[in-house]
C-alpha atoms as a PDB file:
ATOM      1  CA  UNK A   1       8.816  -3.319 -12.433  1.00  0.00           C
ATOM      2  CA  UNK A   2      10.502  -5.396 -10.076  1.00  0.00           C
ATOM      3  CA  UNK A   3       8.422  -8.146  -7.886  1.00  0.00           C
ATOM      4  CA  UNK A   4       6.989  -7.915  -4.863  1.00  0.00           C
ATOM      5  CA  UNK A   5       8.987  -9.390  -2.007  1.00  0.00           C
ATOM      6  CA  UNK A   6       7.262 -12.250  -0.300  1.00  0.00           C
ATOM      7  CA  UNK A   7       7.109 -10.548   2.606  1.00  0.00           C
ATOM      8  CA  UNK A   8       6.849  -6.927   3.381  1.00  0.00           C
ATOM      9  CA  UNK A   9       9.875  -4.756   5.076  1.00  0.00           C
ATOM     10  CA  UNK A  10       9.851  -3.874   8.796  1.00  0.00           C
ATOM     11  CA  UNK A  11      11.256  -1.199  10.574  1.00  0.00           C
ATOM     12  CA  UNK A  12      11.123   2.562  10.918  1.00  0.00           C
ATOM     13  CA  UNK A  13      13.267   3.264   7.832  1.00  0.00           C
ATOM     14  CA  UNK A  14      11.071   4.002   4.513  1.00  0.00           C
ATOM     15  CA  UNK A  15      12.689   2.178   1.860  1.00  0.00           C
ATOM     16  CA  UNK A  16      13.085   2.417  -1.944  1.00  0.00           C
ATOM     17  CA  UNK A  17      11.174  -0.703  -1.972  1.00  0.00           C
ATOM     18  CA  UNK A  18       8.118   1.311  -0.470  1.00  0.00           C
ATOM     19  CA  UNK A  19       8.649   3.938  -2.479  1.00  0.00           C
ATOM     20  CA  UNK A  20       8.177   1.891  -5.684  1.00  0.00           C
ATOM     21  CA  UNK A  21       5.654   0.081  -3.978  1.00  0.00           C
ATOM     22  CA  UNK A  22       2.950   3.343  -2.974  1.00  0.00           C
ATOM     23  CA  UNK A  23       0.765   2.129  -5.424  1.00  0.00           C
ATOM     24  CA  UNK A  24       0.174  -1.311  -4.453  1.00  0.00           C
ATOM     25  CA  UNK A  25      -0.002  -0.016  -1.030  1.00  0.00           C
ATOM     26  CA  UNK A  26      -2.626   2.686  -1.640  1.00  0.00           C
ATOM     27  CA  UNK A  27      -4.456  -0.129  -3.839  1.00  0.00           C
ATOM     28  CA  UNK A  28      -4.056  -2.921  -0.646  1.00  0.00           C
ATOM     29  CA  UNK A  29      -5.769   0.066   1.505  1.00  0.00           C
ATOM     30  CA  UNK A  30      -8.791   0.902  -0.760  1.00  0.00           C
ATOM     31  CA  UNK A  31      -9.322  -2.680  -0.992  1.00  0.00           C
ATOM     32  CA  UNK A  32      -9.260  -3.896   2.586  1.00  0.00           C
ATOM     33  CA  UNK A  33     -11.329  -0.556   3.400  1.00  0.00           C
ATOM     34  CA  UNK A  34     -13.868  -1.694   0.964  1.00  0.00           C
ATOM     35  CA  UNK A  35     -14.181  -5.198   2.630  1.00  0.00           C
ATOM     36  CA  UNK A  36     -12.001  -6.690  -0.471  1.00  0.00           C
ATOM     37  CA  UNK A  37     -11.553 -10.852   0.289  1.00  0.00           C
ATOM     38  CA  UNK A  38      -7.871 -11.016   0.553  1.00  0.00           C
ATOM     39  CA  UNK A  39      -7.981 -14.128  -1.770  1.00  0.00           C
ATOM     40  CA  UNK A  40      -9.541 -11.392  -4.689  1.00  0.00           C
ATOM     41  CA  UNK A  41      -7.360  -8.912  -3.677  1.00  0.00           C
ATOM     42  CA  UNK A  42      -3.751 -10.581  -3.840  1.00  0.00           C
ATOM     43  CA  UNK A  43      -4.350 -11.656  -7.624  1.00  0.00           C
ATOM     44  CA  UNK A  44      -5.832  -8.284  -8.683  1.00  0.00           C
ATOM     45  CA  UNK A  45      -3.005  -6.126  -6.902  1.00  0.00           C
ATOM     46  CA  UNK A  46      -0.288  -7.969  -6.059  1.00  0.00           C
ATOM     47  CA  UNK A  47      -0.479 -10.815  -9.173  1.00  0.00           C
ATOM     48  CA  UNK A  48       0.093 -13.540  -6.697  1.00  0.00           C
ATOM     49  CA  UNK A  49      -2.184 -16.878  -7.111  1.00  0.00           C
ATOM     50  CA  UNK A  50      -3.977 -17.903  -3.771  1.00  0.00           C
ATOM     51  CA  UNK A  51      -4.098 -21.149  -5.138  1.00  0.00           C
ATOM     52  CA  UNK A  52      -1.104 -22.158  -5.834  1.00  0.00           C
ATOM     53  CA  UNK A  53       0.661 -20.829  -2.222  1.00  0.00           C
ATOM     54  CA  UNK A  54      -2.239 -20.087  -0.077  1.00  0.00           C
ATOM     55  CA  UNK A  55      -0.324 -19.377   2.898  1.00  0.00           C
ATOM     56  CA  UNK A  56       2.496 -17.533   1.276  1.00  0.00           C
ATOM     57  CA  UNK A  57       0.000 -15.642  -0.852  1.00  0.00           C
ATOM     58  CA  UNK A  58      -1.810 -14.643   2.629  1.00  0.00           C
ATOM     59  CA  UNK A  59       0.830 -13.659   4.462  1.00  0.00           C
ATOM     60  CA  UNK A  60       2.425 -11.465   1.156  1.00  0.00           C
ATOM     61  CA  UNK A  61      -1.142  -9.399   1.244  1.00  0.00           C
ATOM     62  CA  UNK A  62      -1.426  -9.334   5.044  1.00  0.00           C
ATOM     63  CA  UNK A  63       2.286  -7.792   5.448  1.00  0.00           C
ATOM     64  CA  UNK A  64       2.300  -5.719   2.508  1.00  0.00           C
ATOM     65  CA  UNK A  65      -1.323  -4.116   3.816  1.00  0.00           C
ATOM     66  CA  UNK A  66       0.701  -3.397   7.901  1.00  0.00           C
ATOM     67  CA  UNK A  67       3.453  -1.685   5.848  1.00  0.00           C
ATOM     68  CA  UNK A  68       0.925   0.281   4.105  1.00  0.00           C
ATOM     69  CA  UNK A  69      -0.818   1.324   7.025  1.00  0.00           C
ATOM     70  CA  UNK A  70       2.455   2.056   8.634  1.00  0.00           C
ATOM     71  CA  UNK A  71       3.526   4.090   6.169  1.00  0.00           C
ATOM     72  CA  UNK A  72       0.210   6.307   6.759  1.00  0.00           C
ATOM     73  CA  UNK A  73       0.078   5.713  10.440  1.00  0.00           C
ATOM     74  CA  UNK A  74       3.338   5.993  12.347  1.00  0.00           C
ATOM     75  CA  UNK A  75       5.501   6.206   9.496  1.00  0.00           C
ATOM     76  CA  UNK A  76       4.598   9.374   7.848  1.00  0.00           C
ATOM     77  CA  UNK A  77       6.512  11.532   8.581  1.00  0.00           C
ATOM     78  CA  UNK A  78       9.635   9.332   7.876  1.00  0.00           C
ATOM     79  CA  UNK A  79       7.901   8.460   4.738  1.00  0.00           C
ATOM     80  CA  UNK A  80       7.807  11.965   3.555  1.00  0.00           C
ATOM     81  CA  UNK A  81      11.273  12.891   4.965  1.00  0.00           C
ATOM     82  CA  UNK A  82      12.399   9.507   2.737  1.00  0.00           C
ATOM     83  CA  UNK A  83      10.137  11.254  -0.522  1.00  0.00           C
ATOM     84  CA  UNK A  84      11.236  14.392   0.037  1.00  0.00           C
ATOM     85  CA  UNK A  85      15.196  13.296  -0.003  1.00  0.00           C
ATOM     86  CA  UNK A  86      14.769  10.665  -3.148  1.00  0.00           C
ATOM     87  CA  UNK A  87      13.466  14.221  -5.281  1.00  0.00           C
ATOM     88  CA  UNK A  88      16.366  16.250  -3.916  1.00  0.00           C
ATOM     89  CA  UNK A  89      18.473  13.829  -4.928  1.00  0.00           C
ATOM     90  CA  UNK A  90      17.157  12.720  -8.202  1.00  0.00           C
ATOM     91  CA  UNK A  91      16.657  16.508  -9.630  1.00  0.00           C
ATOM     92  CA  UNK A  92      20.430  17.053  -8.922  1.00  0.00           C
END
């Protein structure tokens, strides 16, 4: 598994990066919906320590969580085009 960028993509395009990244983005979701301290939240799903880059940490969670919301929001269907490529393309 390859790390998490410090900061989230932007744009319209879905990437492979958000692709292998659903997970942590579902997770970032359920946790902010649940009222989740983003402090708690960055170690247990995206393994970064507040404490030892507060600011960095904070901004990771807070742009990672936006792309995730994106992805549900105003991205879907470009997100689903994106999925539904990648399987055509890896069951060749």
């Amino acid at each position: 598994m390859q790390p998490l960028r410090a900061i989230a993509p932007v744009g319209e395009i879905v990437s492979d990066y958000d692709r292998r990244n659903l997970l942590i983005y579902a997770e970032l979701i359920g946790a902010d919906d649940a009222g989740t301290d983003w402090v708690d939240g960055a170690s247990a799903i995206l393994g970064r320590d507040p404490t030892a880059d507060p600011e960095g940490t904070k901004r990771c969670w807070e742009t990672h969580l936006v792309r995730a919301r994106w992805i549900i929001g105003e991205g879907l269907g470009a997100a689903i085009e994106a999925f539904s490529e990648s399987s055509i393309t890896t069951e060749v």
